[in-house]
PDB file of N, CA and C in Angstrom:
ATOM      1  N   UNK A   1     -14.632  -9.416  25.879  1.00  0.00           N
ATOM      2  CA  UNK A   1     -13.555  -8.803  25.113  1.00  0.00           C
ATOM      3  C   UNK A   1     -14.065  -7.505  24.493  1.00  0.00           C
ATOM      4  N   UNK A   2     -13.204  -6.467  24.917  1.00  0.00           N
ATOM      5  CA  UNK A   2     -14.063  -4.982  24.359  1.00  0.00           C
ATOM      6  C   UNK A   2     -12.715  -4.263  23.006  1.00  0.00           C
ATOM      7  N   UNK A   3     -13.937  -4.257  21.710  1.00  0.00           N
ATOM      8  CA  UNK A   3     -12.953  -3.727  20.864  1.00  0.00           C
ATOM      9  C   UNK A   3     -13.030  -2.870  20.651  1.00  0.00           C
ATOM     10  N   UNK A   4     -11.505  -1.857  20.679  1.00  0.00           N
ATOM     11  CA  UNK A   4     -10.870  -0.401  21.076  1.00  0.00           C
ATOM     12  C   UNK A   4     -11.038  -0.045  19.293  1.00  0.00           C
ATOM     13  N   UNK A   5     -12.009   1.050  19.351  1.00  0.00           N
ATOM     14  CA  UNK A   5     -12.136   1.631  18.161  1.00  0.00           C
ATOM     15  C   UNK A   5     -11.040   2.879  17.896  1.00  0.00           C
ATOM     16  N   UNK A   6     -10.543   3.286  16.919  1.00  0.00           N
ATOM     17  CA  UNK A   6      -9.983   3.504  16.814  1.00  0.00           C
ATOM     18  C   UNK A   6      -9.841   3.836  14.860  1.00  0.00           C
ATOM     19  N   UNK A   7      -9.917   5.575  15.311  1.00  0.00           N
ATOM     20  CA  UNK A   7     -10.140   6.693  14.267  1.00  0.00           C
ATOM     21  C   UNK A   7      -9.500   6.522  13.108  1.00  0.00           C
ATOM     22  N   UNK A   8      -9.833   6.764  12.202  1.00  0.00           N
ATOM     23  CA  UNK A   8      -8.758   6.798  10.474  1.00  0.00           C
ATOM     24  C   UNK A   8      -8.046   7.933  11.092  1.00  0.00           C
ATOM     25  N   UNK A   9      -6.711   7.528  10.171  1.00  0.00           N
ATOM     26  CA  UNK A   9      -5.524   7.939  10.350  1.00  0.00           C
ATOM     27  C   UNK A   9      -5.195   8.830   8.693  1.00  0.00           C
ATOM     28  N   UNK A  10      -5.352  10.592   8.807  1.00  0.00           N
ATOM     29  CA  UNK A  10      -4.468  10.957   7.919  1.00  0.00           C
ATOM     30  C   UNK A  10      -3.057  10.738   7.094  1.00  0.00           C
ATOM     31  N   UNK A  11      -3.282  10.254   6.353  1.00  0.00           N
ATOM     32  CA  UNK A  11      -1.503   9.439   5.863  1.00  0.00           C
ATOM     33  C   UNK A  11      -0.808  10.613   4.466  1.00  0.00           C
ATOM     34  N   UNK A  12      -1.980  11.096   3.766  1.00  0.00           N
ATOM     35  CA  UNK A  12      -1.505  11.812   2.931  1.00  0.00           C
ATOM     36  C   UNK A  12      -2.470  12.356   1.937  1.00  0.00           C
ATOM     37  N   UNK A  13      -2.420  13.046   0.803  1.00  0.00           N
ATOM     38  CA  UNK A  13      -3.419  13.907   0.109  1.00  0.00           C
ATOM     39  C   UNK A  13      -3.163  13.119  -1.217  1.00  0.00           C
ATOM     40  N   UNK A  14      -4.823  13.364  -2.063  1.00  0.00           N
ATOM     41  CA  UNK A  14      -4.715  12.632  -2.904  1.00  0.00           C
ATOM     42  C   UNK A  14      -3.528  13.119  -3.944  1.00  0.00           C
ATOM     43  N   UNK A  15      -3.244  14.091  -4.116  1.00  0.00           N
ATOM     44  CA  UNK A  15      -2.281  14.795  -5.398  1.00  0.00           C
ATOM     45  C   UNK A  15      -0.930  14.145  -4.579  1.00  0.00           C
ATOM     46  N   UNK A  16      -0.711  13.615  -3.908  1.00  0.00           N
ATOM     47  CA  UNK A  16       0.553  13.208  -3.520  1.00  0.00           C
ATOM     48  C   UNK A  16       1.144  12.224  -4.159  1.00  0.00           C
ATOM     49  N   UNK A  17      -0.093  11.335  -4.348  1.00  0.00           N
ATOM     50  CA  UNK A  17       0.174   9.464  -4.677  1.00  0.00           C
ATOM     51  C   UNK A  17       0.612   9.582  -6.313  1.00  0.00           C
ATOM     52  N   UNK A  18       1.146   9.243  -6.854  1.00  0.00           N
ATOM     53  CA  UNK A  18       1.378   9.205  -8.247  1.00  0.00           C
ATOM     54  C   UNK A  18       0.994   8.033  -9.025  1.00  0.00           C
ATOM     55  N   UNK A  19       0.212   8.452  -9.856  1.00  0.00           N
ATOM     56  CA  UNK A  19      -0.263   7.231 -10.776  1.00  0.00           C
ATOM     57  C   UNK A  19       1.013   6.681 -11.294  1.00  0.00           C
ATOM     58  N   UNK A  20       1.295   5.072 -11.221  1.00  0.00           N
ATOM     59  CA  UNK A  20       2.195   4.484 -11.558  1.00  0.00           C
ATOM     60  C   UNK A  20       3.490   4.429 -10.604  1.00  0.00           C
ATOM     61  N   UNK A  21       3.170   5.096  -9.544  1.00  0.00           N
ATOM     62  CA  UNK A  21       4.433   5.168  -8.695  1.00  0.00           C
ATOM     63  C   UNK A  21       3.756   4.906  -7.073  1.00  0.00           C
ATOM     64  N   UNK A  22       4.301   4.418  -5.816  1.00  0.00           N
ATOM     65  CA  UNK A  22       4.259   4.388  -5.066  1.00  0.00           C
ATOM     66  C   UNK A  22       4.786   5.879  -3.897  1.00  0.00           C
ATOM     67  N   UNK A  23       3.928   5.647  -3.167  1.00  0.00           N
ATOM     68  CA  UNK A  23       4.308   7.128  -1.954  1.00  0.00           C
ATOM     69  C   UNK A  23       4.546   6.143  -0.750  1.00  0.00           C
ATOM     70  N   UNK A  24       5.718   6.160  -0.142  1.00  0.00           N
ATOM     71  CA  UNK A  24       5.472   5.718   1.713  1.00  0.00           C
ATOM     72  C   UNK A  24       5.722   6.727   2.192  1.00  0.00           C
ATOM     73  N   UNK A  25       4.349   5.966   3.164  1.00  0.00           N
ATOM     74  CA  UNK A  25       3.982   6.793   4.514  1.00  0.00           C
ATOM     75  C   UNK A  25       4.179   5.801   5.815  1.00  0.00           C
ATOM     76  N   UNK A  26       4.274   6.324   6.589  1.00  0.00           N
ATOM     77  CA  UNK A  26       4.278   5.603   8.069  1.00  0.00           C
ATOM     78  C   UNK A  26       3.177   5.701   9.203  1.00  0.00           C
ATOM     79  N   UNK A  27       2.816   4.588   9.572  1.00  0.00           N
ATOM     80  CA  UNK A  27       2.073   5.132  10.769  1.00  0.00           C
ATOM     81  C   UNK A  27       2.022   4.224  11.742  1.00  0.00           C
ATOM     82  N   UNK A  28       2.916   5.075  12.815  1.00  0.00           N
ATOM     83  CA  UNK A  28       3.658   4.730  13.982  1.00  0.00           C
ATOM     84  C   UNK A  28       5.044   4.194  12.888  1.00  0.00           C
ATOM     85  N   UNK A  29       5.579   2.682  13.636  1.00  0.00           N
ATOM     86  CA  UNK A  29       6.471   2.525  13.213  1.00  0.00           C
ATOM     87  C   UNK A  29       6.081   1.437  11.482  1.00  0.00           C
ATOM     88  N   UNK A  30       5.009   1.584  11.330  1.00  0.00           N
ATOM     89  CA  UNK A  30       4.786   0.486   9.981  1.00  0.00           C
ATOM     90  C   UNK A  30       4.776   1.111   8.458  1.00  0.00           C
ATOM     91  N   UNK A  31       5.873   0.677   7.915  1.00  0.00           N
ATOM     92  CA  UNK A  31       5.839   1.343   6.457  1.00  0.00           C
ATOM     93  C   UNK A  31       4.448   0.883   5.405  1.00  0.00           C
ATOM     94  N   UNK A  32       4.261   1.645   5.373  1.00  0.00           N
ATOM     95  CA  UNK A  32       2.885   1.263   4.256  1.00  0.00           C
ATOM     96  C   UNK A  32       2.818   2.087   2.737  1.00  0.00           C
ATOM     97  N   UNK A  33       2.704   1.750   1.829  1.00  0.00           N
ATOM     98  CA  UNK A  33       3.124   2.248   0.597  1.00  0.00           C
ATOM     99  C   UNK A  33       1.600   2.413  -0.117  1.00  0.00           C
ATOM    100  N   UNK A  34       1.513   3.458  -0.568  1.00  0.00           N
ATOM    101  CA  UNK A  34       0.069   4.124  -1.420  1.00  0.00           C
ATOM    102  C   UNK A  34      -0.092   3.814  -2.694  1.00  0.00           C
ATOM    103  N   UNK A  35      -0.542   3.102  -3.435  1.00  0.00           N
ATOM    104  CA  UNK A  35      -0.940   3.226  -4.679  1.00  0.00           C
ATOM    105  C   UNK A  35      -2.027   3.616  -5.374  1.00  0.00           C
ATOM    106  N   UNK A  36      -1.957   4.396  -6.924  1.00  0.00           N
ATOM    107  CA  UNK A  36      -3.072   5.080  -6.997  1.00  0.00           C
ATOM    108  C   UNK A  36      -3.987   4.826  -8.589  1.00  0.00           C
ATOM    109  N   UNK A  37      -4.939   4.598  -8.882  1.00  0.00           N
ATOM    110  CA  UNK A  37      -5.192   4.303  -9.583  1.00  0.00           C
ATOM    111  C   UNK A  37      -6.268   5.301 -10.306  1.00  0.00           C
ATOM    112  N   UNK A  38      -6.254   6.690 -10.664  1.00  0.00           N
ATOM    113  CA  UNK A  38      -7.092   7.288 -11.271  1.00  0.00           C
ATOM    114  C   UNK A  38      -7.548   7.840  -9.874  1.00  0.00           C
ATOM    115  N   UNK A  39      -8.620   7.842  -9.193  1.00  0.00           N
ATOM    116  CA  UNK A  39      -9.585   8.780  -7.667  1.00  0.00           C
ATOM    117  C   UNK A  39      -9.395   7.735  -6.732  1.00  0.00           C
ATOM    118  N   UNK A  40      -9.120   6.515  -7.122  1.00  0.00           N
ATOM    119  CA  UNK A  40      -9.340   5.199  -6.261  1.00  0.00           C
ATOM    120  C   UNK A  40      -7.687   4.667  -5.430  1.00  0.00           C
ATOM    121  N   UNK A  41      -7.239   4.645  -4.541  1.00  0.00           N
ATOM    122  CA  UNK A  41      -6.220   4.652  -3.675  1.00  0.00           C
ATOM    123  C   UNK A  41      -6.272   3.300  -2.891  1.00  0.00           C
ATOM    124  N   UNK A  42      -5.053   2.495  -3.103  1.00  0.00           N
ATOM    125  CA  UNK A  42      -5.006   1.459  -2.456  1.00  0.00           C
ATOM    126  C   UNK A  42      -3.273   1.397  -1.219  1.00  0.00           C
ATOM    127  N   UNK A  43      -3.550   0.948  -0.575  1.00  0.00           N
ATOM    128  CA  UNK A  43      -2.246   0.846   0.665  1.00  0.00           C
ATOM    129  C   UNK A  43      -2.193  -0.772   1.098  1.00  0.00           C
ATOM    130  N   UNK A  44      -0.550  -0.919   0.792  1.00  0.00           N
ATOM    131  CA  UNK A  44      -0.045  -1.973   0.931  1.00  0.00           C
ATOM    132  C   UNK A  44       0.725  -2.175   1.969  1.00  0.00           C
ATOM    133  N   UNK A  45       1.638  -3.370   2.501  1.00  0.00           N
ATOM    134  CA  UNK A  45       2.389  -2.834   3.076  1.00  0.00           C
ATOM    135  C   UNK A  45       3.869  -2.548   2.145  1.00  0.00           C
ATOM    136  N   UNK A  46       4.988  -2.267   2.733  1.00  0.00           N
ATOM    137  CA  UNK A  46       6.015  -1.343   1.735  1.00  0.00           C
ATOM    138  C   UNK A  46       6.875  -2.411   1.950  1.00  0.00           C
ATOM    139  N   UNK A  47       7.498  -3.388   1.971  1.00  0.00           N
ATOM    140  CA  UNK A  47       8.247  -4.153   1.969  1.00  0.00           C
ATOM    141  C   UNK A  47       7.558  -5.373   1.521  1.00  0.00           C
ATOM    142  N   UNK A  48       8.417  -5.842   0.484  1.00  0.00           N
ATOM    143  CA  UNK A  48       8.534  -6.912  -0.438  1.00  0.00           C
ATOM    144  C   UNK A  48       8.325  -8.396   0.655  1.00  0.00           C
ATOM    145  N   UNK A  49       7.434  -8.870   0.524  1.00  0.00           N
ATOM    146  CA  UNK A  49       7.884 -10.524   1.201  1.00  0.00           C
ATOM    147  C   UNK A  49       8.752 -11.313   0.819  1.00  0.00           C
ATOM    148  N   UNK A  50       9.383 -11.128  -0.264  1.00  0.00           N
ATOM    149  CA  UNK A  50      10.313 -11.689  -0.899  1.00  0.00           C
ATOM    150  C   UNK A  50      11.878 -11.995  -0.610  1.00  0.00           C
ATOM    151  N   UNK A  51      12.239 -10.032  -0.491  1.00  0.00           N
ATOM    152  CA  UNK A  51      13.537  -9.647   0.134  1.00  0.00           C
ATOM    153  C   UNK A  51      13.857  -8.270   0.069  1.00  0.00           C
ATOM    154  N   UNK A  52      12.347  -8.256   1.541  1.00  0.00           N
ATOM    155  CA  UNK A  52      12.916  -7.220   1.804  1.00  0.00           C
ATOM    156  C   UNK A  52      12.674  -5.565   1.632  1.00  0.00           C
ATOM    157  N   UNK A  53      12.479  -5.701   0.064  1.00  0.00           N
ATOM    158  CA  UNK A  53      13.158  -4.663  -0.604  1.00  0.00           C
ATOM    159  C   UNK A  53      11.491  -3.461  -0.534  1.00  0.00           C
ATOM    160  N   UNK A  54      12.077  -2.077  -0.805  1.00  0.00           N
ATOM    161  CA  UNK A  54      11.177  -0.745  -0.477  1.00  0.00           C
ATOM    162  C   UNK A  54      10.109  -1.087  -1.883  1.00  0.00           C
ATOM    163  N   UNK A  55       8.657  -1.446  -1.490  1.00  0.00           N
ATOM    164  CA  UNK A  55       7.954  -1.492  -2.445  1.00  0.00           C
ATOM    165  C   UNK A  55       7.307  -0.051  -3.320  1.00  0.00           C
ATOM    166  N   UNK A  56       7.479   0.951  -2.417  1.00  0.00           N
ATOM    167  CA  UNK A  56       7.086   2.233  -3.219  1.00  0.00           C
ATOM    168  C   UNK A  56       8.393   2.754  -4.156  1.00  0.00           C
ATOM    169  N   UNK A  57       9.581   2.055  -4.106  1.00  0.00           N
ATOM    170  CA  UNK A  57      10.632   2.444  -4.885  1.00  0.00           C
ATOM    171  C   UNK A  57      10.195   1.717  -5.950  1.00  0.00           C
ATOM    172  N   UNK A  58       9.520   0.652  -6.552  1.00  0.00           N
ATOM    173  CA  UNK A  58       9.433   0.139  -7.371  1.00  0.00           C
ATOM    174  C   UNK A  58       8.283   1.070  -9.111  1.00  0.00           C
ATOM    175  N   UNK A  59       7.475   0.492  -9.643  1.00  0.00           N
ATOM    176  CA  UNK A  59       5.759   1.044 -10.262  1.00  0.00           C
ATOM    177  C   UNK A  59       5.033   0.303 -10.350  1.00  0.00           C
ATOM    178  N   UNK A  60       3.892   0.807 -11.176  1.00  0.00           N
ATOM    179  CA  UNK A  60       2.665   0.348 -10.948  1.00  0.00           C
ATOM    180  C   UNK A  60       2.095   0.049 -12.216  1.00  0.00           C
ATOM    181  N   UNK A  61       1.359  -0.762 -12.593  1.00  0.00           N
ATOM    182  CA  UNK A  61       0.845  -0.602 -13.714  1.00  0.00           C
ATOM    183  C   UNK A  61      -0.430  -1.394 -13.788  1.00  0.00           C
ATOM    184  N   UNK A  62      -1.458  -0.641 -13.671  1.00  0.00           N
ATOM    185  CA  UNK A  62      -2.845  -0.938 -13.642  1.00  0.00           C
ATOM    186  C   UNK A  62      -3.142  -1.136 -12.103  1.00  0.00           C
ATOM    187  N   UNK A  63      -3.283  -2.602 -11.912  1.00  0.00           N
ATOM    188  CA  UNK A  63      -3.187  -3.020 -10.405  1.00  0.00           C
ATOM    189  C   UNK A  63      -2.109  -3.580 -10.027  1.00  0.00           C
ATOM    190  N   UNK A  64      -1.216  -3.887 -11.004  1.00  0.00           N
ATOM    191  CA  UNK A  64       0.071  -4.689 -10.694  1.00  0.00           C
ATOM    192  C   UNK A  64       1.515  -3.869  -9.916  1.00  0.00           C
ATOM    193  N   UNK A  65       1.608  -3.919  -8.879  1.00  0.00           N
ATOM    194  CA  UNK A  65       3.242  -3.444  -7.907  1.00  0.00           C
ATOM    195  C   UNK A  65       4.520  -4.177  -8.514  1.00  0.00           C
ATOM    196  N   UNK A  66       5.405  -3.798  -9.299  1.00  0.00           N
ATOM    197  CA  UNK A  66       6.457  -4.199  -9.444  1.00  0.00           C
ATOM    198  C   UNK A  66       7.807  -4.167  -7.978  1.00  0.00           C
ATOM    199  N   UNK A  67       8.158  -5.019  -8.052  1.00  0.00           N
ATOM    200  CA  UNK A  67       9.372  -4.903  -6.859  1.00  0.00           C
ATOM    201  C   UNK A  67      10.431  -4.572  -7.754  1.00  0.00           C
ATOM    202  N   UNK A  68      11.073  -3.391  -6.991  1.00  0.00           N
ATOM    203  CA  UNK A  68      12.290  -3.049  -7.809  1.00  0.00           C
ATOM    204  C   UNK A  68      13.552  -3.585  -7.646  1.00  0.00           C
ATOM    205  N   UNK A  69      13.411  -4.710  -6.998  1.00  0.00           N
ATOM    206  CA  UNK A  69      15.134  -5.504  -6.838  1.00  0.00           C
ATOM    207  C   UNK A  69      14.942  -6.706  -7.508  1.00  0.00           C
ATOM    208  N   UNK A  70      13.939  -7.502  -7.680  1.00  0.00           N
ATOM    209  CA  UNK A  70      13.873  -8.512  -8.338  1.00  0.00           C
ATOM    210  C   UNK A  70      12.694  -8.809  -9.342  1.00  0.00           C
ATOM    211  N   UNK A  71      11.715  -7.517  -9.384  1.00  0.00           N
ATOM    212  CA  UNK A  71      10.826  -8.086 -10.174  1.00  0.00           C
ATOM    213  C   UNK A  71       9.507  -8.338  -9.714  1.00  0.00           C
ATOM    214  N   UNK A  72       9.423  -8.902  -8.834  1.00  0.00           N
ATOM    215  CA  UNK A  72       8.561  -9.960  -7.989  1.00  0.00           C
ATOM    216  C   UNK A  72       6.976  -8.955  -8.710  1.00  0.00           C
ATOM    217  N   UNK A  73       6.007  -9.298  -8.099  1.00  0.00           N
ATOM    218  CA  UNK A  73       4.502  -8.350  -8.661  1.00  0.00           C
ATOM    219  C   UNK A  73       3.778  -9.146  -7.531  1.00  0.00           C
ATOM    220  N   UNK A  74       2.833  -8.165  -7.211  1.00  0.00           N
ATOM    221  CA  UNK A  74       1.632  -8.101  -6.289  1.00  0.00           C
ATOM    222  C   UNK A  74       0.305  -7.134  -6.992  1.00  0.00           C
ATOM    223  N   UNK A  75      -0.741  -8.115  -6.815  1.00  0.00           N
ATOM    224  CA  UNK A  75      -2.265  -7.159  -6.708  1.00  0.00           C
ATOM    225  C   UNK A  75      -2.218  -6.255  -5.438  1.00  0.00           C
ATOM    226  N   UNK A  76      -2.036  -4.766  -5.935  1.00  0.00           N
ATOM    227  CA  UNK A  76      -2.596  -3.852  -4.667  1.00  0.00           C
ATOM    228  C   UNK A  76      -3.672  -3.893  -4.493  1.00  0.00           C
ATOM    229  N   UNK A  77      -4.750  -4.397  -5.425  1.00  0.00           N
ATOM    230  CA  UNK A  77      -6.622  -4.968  -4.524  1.00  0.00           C
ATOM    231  C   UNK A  77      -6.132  -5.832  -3.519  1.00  0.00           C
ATOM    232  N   UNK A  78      -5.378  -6.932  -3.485  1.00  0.00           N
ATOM    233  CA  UNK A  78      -5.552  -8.519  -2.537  1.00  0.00           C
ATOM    234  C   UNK A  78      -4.328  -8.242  -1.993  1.00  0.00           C
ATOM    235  N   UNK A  79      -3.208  -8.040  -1.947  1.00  0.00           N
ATOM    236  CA  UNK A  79      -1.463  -8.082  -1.956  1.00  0.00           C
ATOM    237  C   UNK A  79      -0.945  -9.575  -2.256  1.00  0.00           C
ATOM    238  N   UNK A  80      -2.035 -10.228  -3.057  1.00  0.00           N
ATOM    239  CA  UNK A  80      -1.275 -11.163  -3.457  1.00  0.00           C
ATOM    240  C   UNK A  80      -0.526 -11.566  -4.427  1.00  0.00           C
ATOM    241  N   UNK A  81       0.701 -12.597  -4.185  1.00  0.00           N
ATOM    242  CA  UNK A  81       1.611 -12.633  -5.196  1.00  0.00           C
ATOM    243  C   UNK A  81       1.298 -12.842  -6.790  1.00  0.00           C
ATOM    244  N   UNK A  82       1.128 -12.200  -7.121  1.00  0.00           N
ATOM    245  CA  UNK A  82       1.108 -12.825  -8.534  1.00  0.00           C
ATOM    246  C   UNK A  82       2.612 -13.392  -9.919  1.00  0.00           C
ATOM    247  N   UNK A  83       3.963 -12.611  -9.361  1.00  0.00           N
ATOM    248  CA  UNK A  83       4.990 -13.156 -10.152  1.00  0.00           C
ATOM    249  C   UNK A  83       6.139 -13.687  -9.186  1.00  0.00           C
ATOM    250  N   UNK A  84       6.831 -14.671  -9.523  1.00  0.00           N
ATOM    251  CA  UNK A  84       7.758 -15.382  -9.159  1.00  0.00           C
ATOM    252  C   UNK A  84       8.755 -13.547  -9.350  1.00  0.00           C
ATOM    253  N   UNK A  85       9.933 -13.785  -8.366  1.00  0.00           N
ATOM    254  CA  UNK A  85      10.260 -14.586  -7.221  1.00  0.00           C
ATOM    255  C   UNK A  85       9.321 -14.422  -5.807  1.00  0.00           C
ATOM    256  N   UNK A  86       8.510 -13.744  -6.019  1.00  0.00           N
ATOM    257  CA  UNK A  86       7.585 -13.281  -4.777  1.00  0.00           C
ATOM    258  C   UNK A  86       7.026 -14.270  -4.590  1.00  0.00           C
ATOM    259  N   UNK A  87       6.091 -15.346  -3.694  1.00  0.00           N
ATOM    260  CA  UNK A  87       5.168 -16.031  -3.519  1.00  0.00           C
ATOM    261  C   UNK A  87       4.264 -15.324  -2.149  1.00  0.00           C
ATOM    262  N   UNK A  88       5.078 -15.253  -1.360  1.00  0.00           N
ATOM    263  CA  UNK A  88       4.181 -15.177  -0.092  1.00  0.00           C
ATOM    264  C   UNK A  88       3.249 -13.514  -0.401  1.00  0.00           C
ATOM    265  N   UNK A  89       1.978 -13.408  -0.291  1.00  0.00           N
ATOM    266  CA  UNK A  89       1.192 -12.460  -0.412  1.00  0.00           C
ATOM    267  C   UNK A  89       1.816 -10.742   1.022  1.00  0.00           C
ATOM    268  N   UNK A  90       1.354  -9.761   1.030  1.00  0.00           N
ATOM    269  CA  UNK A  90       1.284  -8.782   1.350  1.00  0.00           C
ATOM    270  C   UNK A  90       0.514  -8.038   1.969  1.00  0.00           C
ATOM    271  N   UNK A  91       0.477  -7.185   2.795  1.00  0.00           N
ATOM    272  CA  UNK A  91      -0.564  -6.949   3.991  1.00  0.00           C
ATOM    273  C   UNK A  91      -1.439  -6.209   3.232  1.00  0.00           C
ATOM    274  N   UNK A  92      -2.634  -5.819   3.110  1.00  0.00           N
ATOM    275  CA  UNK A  92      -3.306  -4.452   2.604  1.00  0.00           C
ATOM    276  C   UNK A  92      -4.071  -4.103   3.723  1.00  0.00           C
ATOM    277  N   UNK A  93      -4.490  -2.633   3.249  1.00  0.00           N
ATOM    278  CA  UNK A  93      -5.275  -2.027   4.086  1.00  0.00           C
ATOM    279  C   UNK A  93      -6.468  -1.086   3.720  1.00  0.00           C
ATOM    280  N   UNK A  94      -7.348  -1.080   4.245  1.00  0.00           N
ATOM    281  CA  UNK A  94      -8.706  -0.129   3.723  1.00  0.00           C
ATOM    282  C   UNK A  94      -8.243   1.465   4.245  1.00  0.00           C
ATOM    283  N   UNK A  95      -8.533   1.656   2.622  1.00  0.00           N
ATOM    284  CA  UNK A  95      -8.301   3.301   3.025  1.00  0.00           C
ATOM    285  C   UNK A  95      -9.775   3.627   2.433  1.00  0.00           C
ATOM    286  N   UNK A  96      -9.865   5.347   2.780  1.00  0.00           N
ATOM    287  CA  UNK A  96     -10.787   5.952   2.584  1.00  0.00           C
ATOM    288  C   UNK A  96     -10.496   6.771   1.909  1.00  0.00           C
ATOM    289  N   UNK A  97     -10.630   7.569   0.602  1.00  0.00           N
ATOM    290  CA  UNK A  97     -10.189   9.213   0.214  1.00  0.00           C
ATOM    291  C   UNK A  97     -11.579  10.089   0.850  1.00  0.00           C
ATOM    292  N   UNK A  98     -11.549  11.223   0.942  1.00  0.00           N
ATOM    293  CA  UNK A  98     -12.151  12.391   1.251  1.00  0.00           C
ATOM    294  C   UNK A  98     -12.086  13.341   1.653  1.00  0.00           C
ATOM    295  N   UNK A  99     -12.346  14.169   0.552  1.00  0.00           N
ATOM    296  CA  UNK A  99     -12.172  15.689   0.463  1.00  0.00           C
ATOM    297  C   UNK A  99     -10.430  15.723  -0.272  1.00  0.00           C
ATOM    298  N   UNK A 100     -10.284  14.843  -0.668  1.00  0.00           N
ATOM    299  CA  UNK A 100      -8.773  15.047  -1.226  1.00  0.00           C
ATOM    300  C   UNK A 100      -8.170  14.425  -0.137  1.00  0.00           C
ATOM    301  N   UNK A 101      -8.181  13.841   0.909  1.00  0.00           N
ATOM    302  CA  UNK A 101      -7.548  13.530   1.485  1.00  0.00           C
ATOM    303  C   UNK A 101      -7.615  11.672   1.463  1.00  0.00           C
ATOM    304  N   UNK A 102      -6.033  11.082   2.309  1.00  0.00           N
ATOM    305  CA  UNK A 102      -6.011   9.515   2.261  1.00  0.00           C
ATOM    306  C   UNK A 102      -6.146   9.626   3.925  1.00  0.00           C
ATOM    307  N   UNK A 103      -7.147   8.706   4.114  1.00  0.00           N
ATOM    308  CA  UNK A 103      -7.458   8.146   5.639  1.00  0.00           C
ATOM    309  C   UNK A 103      -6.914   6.581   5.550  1.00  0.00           C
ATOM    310  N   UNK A 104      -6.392   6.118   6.445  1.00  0.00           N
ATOM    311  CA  UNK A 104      -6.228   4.582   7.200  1.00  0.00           C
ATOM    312  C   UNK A 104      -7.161   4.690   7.894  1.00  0.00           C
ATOM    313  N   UNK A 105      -7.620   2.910   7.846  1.00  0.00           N
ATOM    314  CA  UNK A 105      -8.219   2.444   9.360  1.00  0.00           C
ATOM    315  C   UNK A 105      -7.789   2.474  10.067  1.00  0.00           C
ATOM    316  N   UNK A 106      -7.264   2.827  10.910  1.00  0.00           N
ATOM    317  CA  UNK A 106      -6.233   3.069  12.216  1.00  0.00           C
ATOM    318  C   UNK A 106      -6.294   1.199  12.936  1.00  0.00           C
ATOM    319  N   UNK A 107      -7.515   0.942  13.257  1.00  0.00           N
ATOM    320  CA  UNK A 107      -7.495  -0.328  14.024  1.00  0.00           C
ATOM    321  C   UNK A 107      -7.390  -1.254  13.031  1.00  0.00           C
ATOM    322  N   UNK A 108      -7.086  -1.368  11.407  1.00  0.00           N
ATOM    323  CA  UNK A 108      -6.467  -2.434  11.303  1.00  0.00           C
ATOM    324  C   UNK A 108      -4.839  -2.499  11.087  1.00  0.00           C
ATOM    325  N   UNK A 109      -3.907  -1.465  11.424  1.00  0.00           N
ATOM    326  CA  UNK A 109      -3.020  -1.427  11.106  1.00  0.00           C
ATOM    327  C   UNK A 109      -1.930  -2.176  12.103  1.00  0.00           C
TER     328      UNK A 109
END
């Protein structure tokens, strides 16, 4: 079995992401939502497990993702649920910053 490596993916610049707020970006067809915490940048995926709903429409506060239709909260370190009505956890992904810029792993997306 041969594994296809596969380059970080430019998604966006650090002055983009807003402390306390979410940025989506796409890559290919998968919504993935940026959160930012001071130099340190975390990517989730952008839809709620819950219902649905656009997780970068929601904020942020510290490490905690608010969902903006019901509430729900996720750790952007783990994407796991931490408040009712949410239970089921959330995809994350390793990013990189450098030079001002946000890289994806491309091969885990």
């Amino acid at each position: 079995m041969h594994q296809h490596l596969v380059a970080p993916v430019e998604v966006a610049r650090l002055e983009e992401v807003p402390e306390g707020g979410g940025l989506a970006v796409f890559v290919g067809d998968r919504a993935i939502a940026l959160w930012r915490t001071g130099d340190t940048v975390y990517a989730t995926d952008d839809v709620c497990s819950h219902m649905q709903a656009i997780l970068s429409e929601g904020h942020a506060d510290g490490y905690t993702i608010t969902c903006p239709r019901h509430g729900g909260q996720f750790d952007m370190r783990t994407g796991a649920a931490i408040k009712m009505p949410a239970f089921a956890p959330i995809a994350v992904f390793p990013v990189e910053v450098r030079d001002g810029r946000i890289y994806l792993e491309g091969a885990s997306l």
